[in-house]
ModelCIF file with pLDDT and N, C-alpha, C, O atoms, coordinates in Angstrom:
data_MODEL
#
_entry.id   MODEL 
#
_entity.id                         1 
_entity.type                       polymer 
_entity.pdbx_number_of_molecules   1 
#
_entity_poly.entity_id                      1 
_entity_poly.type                           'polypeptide(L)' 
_entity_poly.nstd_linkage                   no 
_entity_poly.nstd_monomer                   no 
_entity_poly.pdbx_seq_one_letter_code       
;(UNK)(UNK)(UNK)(UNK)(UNK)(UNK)(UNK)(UNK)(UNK)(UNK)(UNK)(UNK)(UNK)(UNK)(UNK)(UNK)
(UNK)(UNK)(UNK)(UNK)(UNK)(UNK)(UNK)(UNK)(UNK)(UNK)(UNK)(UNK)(UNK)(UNK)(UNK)(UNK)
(UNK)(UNK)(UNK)(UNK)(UNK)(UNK)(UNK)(UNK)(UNK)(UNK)(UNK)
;
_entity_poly.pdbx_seq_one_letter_code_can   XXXXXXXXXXXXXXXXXXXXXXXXXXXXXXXXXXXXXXXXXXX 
_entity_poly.pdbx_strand_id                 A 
#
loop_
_entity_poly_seq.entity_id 
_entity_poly_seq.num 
_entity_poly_seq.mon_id 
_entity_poly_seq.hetero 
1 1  UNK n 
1 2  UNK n 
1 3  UNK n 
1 4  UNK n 
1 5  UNK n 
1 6  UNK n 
1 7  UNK n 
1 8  UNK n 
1 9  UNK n 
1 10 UNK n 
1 11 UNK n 
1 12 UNK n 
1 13 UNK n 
1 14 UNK n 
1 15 UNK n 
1 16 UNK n 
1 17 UNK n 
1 18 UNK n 
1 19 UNK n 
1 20 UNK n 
1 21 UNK n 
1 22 UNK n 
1 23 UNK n 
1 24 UNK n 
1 25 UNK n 
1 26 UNK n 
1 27 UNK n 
1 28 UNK n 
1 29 UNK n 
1 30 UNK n 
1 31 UNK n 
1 32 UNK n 
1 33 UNK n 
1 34 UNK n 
1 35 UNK n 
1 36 UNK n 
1 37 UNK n 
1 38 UNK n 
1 39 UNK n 
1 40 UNK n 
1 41 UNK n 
1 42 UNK n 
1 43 UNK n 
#
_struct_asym.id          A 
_struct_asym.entity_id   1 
#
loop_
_ma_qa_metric.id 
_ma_qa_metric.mode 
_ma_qa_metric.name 
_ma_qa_metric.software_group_id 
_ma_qa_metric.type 
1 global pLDDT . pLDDT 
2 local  pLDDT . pLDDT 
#
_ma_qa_metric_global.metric_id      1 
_ma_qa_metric_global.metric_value   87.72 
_ma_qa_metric_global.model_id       1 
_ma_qa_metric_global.ordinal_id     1 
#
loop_
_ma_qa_metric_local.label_asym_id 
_ma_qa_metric_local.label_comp_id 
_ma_qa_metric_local.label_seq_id 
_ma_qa_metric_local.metric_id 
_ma_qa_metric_local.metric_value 
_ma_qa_metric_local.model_id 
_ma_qa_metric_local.ordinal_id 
A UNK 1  2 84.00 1 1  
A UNK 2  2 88.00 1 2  
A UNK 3  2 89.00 1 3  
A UNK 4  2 91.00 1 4  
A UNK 5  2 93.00 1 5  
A UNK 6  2 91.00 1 6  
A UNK 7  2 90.00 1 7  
A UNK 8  2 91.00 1 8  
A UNK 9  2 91.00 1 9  
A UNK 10 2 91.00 1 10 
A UNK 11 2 91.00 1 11 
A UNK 12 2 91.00 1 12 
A UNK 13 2 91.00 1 13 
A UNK 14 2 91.00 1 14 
A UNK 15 2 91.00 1 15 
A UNK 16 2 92.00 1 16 
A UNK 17 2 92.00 1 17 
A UNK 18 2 91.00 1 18 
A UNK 19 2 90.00 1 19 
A UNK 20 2 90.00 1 20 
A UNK 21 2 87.00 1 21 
A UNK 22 2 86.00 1 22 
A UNK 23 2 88.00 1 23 
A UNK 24 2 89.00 1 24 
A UNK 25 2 86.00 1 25 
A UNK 26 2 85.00 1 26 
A UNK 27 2 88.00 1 27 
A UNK 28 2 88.00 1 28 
A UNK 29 2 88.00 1 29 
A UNK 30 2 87.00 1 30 
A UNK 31 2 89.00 1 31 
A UNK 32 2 89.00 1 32 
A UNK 33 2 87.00 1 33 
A UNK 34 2 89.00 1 34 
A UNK 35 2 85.00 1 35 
A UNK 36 2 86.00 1 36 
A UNK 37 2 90.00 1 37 
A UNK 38 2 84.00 1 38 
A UNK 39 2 84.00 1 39 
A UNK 40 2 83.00 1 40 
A UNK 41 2 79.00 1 41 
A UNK 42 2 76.00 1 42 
A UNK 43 2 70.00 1 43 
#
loop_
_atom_site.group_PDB 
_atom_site.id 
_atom_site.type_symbol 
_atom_site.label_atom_id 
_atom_site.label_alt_id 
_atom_site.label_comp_id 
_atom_site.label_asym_id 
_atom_site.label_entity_id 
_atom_site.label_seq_id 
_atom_site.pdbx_PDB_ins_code 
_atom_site.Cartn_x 
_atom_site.Cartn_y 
_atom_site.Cartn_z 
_atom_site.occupancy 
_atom_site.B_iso_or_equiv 
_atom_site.pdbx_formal_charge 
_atom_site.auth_seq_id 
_atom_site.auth_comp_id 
_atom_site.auth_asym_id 
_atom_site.auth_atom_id 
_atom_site.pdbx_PDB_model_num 
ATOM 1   N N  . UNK A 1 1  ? -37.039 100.849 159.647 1.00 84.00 ? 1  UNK A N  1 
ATOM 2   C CA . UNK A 1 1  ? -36.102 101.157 158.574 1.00 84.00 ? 1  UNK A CA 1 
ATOM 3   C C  . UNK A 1 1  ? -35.871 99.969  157.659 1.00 84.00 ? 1  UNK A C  1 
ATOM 4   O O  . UNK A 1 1  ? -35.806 100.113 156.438 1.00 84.00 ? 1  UNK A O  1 
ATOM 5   N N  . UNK A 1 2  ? -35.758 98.874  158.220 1.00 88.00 ? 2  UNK A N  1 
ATOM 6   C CA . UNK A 1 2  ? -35.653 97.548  157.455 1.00 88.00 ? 2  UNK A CA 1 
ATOM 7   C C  . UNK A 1 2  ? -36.948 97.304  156.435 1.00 88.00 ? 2  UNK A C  1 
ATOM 8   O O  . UNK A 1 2  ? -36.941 96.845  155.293 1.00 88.00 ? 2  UNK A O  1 
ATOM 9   N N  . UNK A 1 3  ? -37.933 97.717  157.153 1.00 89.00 ? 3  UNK A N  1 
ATOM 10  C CA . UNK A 1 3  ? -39.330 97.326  156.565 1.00 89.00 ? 3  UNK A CA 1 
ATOM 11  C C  . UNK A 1 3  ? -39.388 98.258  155.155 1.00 89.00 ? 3  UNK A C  1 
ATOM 12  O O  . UNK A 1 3  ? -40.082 97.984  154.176 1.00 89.00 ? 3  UNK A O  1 
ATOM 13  N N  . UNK A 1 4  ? -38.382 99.568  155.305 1.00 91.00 ? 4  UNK A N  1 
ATOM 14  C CA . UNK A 1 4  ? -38.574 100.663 153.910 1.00 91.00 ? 4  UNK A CA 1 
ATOM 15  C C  . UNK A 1 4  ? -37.621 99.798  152.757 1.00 91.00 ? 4  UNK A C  1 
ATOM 16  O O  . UNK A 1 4  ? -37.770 99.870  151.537 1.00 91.00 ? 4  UNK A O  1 
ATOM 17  N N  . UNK A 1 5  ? -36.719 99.056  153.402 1.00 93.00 ? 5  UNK A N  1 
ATOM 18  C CA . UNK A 1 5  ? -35.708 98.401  151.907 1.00 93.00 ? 5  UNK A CA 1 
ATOM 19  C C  . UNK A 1 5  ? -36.477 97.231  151.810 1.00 93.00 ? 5  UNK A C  1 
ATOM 20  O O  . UNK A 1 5  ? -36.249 96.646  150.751 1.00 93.00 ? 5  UNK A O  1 
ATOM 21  N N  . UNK A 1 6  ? -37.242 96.716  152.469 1.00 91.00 ? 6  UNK A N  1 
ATOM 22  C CA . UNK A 1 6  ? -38.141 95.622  151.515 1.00 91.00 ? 6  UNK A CA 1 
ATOM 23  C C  . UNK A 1 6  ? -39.133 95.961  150.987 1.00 91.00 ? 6  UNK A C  1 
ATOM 24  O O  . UNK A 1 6  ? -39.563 95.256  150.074 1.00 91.00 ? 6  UNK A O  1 
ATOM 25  N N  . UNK A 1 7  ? -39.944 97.335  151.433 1.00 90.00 ? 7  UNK A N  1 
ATOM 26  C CA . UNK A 1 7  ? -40.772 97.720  150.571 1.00 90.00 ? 7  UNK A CA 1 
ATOM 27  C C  . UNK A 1 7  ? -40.087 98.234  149.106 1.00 90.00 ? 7  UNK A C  1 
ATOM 28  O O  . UNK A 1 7  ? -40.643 98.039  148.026 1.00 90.00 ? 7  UNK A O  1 
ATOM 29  N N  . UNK A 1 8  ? -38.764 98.933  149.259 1.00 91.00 ? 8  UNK A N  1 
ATOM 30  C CA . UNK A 1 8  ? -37.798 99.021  147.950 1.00 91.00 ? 8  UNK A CA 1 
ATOM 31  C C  . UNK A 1 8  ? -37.653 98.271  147.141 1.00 91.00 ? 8  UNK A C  1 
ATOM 32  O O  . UNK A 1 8  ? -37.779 98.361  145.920 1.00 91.00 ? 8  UNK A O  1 
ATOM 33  N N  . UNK A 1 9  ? -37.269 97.164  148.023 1.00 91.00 ? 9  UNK A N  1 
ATOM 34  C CA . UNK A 1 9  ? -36.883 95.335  146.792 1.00 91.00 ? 9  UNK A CA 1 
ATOM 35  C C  . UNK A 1 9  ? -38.635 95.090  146.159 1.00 91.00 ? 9  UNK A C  1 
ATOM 36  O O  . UNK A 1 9  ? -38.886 94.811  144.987 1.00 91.00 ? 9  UNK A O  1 
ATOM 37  N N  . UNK A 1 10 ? -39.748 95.287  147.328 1.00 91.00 ? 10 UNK A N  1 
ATOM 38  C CA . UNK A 1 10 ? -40.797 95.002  146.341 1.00 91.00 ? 10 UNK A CA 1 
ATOM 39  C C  . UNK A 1 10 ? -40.819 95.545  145.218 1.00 91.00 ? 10 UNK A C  1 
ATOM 40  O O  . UNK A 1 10 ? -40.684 94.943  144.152 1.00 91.00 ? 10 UNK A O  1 
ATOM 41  N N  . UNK A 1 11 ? -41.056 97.180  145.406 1.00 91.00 ? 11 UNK A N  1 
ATOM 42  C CA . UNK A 1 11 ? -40.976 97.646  144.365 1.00 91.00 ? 11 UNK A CA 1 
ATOM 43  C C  . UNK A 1 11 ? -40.520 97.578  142.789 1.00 91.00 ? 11 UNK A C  1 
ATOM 44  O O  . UNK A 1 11 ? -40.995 97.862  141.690 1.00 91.00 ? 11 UNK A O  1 
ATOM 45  N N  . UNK A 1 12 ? -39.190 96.973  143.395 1.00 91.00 ? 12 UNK A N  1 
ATOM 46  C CA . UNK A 1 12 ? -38.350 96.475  141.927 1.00 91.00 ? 12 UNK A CA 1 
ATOM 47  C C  . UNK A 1 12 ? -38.702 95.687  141.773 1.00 91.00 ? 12 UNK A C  1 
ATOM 48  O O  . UNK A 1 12 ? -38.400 95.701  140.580 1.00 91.00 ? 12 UNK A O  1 
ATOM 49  N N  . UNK A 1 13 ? -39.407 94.347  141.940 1.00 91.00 ? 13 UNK A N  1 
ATOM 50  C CA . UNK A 1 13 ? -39.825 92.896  141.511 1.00 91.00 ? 13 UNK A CA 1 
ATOM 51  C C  . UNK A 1 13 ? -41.124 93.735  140.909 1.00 91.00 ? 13 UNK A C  1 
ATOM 52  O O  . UNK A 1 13 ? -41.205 93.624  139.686 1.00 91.00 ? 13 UNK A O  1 
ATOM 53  N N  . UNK A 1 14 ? -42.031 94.450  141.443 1.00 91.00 ? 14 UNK A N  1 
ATOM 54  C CA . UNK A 1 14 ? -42.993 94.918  140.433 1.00 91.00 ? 14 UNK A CA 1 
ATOM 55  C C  . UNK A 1 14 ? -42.715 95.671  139.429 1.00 91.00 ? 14 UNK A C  1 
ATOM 56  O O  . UNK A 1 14 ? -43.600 95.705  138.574 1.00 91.00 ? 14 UNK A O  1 
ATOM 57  N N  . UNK A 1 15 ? -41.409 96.546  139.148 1.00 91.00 ? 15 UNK A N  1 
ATOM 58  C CA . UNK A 1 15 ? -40.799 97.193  137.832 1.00 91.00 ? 15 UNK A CA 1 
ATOM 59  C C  . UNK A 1 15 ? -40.458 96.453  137.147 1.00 91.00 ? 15 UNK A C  1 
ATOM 60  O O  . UNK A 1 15 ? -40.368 96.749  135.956 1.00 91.00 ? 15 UNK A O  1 
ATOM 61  N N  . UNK A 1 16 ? -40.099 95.086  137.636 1.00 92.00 ? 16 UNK A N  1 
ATOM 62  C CA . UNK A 1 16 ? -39.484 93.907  136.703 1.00 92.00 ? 16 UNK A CA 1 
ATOM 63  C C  . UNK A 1 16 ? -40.909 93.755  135.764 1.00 92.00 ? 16 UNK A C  1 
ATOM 64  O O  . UNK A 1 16 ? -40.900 94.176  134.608 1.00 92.00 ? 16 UNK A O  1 
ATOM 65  N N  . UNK A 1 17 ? -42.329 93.019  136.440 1.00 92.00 ? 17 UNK A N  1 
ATOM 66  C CA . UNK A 1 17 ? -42.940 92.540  136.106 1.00 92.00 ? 17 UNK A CA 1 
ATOM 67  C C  . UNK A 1 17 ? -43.924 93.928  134.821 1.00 92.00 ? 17 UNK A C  1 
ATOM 68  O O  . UNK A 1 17 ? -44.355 93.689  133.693 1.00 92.00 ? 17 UNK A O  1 
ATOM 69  N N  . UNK A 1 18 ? -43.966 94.995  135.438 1.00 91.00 ? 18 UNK A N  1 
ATOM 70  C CA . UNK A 1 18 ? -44.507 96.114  135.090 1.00 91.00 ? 18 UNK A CA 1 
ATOM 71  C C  . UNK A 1 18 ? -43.702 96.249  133.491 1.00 91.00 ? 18 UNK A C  1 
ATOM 72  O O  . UNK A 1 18 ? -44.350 96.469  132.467 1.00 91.00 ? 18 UNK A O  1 
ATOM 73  N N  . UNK A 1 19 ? -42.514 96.111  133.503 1.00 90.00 ? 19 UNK A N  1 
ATOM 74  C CA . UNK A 1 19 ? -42.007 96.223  131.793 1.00 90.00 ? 19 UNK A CA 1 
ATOM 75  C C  . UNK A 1 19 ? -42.531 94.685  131.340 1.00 90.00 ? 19 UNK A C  1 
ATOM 76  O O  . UNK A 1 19 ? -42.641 94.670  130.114 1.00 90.00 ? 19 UNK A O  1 
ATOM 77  N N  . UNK A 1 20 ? -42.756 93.866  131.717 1.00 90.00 ? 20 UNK A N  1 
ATOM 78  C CA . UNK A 1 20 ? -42.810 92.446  131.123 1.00 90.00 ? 20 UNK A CA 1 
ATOM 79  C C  . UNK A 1 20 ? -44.325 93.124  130.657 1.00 90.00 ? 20 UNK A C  1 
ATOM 80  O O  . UNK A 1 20 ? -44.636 93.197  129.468 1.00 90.00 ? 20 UNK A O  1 
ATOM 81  N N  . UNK A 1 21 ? -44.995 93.487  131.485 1.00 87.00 ? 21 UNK A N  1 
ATOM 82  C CA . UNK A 1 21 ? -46.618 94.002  130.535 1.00 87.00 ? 21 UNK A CA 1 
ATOM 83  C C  . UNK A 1 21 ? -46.740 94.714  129.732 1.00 87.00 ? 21 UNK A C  1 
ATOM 84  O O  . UNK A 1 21 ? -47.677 94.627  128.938 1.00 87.00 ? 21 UNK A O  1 
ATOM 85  N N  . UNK A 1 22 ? -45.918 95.560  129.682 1.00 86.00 ? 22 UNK A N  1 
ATOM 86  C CA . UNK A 1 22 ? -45.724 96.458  128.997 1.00 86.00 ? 22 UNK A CA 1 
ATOM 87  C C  . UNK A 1 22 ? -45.515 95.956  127.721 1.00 86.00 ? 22 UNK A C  1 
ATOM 88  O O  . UNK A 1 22 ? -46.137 96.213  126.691 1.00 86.00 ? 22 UNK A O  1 
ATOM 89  N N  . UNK A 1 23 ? -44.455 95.118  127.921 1.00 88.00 ? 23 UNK A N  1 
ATOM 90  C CA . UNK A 1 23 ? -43.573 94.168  126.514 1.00 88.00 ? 23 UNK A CA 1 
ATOM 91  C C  . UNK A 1 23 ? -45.290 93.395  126.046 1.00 88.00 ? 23 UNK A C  1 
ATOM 92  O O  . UNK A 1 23 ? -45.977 93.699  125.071 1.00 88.00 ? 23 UNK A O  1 
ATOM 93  N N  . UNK A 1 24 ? -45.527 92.592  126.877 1.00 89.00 ? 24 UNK A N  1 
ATOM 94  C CA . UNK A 1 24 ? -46.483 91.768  125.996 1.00 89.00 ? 24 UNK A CA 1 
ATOM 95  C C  . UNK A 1 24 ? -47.694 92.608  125.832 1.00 89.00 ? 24 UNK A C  1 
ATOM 96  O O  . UNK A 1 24 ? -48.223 91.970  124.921 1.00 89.00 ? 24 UNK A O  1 
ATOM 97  N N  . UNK A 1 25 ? -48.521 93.607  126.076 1.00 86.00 ? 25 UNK A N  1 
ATOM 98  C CA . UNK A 1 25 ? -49.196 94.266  125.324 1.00 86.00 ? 25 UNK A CA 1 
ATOM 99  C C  . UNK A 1 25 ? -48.673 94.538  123.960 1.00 86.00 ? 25 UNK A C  1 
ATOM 100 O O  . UNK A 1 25 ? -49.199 94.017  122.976 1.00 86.00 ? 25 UNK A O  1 
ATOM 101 N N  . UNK A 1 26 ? -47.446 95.500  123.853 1.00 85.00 ? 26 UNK A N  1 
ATOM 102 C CA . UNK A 1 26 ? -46.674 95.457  122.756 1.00 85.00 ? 26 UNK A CA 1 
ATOM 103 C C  . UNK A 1 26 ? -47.121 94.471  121.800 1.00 85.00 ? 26 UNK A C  1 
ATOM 104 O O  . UNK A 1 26 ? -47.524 94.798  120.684 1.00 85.00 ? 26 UNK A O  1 
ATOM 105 N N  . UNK A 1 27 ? -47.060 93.253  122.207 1.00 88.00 ? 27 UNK A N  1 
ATOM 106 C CA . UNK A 1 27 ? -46.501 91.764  121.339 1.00 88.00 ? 27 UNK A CA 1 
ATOM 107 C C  . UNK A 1 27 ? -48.162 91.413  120.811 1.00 88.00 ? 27 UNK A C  1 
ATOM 108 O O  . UNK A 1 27 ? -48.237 90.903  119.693 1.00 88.00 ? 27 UNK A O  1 
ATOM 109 N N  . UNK A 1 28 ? -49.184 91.607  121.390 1.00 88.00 ? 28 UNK A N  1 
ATOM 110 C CA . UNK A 1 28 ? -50.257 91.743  121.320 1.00 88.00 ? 28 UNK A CA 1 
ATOM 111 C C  . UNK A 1 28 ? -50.836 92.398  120.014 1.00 88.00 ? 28 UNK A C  1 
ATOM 112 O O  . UNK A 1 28 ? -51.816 92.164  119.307 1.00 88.00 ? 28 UNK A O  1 
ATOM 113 N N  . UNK A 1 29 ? -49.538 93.566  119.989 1.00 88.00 ? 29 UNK A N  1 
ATOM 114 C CA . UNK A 1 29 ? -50.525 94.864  119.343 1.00 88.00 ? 29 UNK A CA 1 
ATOM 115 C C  . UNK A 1 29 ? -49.854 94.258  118.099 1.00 88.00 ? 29 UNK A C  1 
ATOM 116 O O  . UNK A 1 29 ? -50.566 93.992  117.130 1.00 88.00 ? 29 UNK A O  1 
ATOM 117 N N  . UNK A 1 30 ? -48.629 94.040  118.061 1.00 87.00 ? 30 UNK A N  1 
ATOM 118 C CA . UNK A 1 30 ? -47.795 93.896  117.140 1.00 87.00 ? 30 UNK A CA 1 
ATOM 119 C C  . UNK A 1 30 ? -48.372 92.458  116.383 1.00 87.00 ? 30 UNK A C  1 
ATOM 120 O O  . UNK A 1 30 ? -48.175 92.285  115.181 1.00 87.00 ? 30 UNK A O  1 
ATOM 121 N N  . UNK A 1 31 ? -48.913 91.714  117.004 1.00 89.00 ? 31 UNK A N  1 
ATOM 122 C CA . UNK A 1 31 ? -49.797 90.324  116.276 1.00 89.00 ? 31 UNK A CA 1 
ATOM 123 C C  . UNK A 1 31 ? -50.647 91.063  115.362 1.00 89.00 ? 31 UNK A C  1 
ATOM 124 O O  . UNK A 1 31 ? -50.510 91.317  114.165 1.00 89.00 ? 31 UNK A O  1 
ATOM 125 N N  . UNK A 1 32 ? -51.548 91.347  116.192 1.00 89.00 ? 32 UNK A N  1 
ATOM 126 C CA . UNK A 1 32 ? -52.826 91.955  115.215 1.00 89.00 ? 32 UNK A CA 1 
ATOM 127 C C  . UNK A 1 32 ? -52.553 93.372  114.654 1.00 89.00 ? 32 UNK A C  1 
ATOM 128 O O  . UNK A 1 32 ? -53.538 94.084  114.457 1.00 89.00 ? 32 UNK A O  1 
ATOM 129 N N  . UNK A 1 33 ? -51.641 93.732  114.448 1.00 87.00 ? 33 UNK A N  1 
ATOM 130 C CA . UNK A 1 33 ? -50.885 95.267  113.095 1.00 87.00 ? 33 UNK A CA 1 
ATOM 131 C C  . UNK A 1 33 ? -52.110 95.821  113.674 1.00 87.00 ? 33 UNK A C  1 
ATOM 132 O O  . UNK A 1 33 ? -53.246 95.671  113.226 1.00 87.00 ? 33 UNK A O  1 
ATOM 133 N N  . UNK A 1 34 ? -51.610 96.764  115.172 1.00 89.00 ? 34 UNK A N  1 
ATOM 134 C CA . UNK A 1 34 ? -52.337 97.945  115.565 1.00 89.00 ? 34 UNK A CA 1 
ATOM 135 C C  . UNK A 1 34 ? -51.436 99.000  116.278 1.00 89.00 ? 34 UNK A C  1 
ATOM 136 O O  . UNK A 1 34 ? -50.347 98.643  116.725 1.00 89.00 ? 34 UNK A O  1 
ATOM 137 N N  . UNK A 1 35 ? -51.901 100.416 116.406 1.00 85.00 ? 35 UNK A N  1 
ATOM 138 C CA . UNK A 1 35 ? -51.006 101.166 116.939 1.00 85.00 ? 35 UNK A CA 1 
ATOM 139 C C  . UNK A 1 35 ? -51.228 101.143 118.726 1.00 85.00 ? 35 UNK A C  1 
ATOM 140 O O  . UNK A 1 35 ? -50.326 100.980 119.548 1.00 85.00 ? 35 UNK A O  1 
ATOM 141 N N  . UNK A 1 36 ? -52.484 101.325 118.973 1.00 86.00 ? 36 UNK A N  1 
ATOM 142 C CA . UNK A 1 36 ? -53.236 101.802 119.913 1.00 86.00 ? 36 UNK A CA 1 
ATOM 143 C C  . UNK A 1 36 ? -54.745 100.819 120.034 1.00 86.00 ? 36 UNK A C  1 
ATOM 144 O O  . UNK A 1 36 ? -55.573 100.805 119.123 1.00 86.00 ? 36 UNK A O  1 
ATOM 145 N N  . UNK A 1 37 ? -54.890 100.086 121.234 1.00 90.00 ? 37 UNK A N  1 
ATOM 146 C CA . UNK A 1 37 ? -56.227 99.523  121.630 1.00 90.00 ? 37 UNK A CA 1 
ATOM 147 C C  . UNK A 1 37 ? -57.315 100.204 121.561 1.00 90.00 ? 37 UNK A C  1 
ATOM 148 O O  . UNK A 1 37 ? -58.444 99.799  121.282 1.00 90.00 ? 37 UNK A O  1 
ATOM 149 N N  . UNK A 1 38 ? -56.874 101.521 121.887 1.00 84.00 ? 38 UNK A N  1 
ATOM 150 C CA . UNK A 1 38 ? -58.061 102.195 121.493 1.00 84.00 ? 38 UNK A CA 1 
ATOM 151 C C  . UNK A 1 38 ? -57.755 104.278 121.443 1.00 84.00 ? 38 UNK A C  1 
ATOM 152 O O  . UNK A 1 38 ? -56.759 104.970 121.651 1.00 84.00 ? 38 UNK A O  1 
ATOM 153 N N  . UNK A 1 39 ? -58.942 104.541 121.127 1.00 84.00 ? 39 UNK A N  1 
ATOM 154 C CA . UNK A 1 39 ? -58.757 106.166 121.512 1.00 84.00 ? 39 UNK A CA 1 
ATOM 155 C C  . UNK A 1 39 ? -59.401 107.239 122.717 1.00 84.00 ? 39 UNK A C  1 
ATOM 156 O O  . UNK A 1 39 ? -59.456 108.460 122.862 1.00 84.00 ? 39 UNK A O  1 
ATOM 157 N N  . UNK A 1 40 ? -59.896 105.901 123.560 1.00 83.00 ? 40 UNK A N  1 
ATOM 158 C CA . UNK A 1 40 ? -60.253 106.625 124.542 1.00 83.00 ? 40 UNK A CA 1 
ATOM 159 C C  . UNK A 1 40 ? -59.466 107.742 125.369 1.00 83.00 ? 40 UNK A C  1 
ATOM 160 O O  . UNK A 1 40 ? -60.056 108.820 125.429 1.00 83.00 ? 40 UNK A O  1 
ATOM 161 N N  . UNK A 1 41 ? -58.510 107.680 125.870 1.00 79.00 ? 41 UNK A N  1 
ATOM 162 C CA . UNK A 1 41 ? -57.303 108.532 126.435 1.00 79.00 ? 41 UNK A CA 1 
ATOM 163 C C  . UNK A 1 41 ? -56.945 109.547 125.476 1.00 79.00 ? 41 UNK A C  1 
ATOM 164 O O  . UNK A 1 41 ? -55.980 109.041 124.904 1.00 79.00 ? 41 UNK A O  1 
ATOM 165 N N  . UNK A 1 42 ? -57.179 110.853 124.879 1.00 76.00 ? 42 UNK A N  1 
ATOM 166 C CA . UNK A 1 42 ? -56.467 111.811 124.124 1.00 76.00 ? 42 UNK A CA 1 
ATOM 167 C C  . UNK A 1 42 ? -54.426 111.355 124.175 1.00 76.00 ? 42 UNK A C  1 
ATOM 168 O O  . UNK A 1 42 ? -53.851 111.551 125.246 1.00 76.00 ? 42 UNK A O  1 
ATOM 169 N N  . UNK A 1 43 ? -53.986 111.055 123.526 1.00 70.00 ? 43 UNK A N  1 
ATOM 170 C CA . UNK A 1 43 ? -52.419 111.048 123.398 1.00 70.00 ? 43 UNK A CA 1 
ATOM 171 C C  . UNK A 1 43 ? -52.285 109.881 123.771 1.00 70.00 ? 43 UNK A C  1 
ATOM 172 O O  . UNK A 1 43 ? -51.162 109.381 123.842 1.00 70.00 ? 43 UNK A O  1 
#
């Protein structure tokens, strides 16, 4: 049971880090005035 709330706390240290990528792709796109890296993925 202990071992499921530290797999929990991991989790959140990777949601932390998971918006930080999120953000700097963003910051990326937003350097070089683009919407989308690419159009492979439909939507």
């Amino acid at each position: 049971g202990n071992e499921i709330w530290i797999l929990a706390a991991i989790s959140v240290a990777g949601g932390v880090i998971s918006m930080i990528g999120d953000l700097a792709a963003s910051g990326i796109k937003r350097n070089y005035e683009i919407k989308d890296y690419g159009k492979l993925i439909p939507g």
